[in-house]
Protein backbone atom coordinates (compact mmCIF):
# COMPACT_ATOMS: atom_id res chain seq x y z
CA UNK A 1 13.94 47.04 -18.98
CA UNK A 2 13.09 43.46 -19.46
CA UNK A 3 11.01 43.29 -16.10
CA UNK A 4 9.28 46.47 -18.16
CA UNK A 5 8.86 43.91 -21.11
CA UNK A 6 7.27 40.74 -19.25
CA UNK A 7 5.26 43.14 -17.37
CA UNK A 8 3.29 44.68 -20.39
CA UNK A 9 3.31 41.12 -21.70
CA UNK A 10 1.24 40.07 -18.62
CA UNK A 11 -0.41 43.02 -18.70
CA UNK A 12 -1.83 42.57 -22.42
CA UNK A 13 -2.41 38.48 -22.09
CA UNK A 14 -4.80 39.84 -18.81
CA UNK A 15 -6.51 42.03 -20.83
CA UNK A 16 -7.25 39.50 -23.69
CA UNK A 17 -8.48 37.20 -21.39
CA UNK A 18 -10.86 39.57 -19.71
CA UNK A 19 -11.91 40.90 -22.80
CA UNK A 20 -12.92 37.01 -24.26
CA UNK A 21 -14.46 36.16 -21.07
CA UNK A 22 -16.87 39.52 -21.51
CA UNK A 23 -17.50 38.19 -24.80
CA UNK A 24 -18.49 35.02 -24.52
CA UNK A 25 -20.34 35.40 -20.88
CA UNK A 26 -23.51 35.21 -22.50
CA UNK A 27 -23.28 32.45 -24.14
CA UNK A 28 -21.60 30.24 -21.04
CA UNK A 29 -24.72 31.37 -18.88
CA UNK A 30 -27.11 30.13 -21.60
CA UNK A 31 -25.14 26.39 -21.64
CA UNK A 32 -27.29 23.79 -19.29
CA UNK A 33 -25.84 23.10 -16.04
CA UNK A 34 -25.62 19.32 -16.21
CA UNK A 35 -23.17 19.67 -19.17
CA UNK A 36 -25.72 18.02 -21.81
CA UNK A 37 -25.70 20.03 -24.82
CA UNK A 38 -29.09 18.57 -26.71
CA UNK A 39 -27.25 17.22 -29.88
CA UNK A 40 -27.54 13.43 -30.41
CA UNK A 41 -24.29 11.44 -31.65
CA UNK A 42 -24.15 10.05 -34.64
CA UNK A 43 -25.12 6.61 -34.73
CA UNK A 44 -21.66 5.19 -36.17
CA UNK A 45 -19.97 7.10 -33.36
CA UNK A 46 -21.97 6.01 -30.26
CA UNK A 47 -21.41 2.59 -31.29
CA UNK A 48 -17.79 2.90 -31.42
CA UNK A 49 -17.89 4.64 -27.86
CA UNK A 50 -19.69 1.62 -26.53
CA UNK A 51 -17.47 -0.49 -27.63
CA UNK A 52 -14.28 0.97 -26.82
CA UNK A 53 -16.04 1.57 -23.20
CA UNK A 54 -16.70 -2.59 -23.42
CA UNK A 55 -13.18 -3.55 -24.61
CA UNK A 56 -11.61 -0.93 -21.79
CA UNK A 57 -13.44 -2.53 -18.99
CA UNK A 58 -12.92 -6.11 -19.88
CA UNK A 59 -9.48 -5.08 -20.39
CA UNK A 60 -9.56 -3.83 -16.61
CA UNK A 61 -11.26 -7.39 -15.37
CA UNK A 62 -8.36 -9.29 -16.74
CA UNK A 63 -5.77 -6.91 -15.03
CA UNK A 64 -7.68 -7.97 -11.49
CA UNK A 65 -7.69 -11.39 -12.71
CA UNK A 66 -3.67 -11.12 -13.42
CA UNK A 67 -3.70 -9.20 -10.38
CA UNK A 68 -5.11 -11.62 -8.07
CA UNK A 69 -3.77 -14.73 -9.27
CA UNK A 70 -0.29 -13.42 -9.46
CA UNK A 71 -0.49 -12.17 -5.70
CA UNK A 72 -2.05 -16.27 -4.52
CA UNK A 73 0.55 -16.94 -6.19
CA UNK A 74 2.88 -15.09 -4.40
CA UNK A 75 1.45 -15.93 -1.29
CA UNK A 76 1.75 -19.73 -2.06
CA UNK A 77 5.33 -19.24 -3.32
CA UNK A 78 5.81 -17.30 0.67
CA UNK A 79 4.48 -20.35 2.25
CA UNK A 80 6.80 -22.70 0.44
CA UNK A 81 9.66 -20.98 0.95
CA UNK A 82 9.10 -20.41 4.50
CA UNK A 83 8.25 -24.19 4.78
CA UNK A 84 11.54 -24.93 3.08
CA UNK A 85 13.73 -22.43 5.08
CA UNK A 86 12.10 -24.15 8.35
CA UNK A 87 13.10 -27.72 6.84
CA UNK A 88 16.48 -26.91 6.12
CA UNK A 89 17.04 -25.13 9.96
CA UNK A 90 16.02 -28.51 11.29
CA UNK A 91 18.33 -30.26 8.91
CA UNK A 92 21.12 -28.14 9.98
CA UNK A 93 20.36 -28.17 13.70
CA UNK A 94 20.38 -31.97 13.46
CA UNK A 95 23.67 -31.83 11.41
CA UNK A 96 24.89 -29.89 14.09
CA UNK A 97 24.08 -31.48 17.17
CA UNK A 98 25.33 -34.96 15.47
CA UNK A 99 28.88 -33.21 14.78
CA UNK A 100 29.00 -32.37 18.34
CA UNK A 101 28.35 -35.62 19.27
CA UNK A 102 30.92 -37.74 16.83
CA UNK A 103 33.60 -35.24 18.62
């Protein structure tokens, strides 16, 4: 019964959507390929688009900015601590060696 049900359901939402697509067929194949539609924006809201599309991509050049200088960062921070860990083996090795030797 209820596969009965979801079946005429599907059956009906087909139908609707065949029957809008017959509908409105002409008008999609008059609509311009390249998606341009011939209407001109309002002045007021081009402007805003610009600058939104200004603010969003200097908003992108100072995440690479952040985005570089934290990773030299990084890198630097690498080096140091590899320097350090190579200091501190010596250190040990010689602490080592002159334990051995006072026994």
């Amino acid at each position: 019964m209820l596969t009965l049900i979801l079946s005429g359901i599907f059956l009906i939402s087909v139908l609707g959507i065949a029957f809008i697509l017959t509908k409105k067929m002409p008008v999609l194949v008059q609509l311009p390929q390249d998606g341009h539609h011939g209407l001109k924006k309002p002045r007021l809201v081009a402007d805003l688009e610009k600058k939104l599309k200004a603010h969003h991509f200097r908003f992108f050049q100072q995440q690479m900015l952040l985005q570089k200088l934290l990773s030299k960062s990084r890198l630097w921070i690498l080096k140091i601590e590899r320097w350090i860990d190579v200091a501190l083996h010596g250190i040990r090795k010689k602490a080592q060696e002159l334990d051995k030797k006072k026994k």
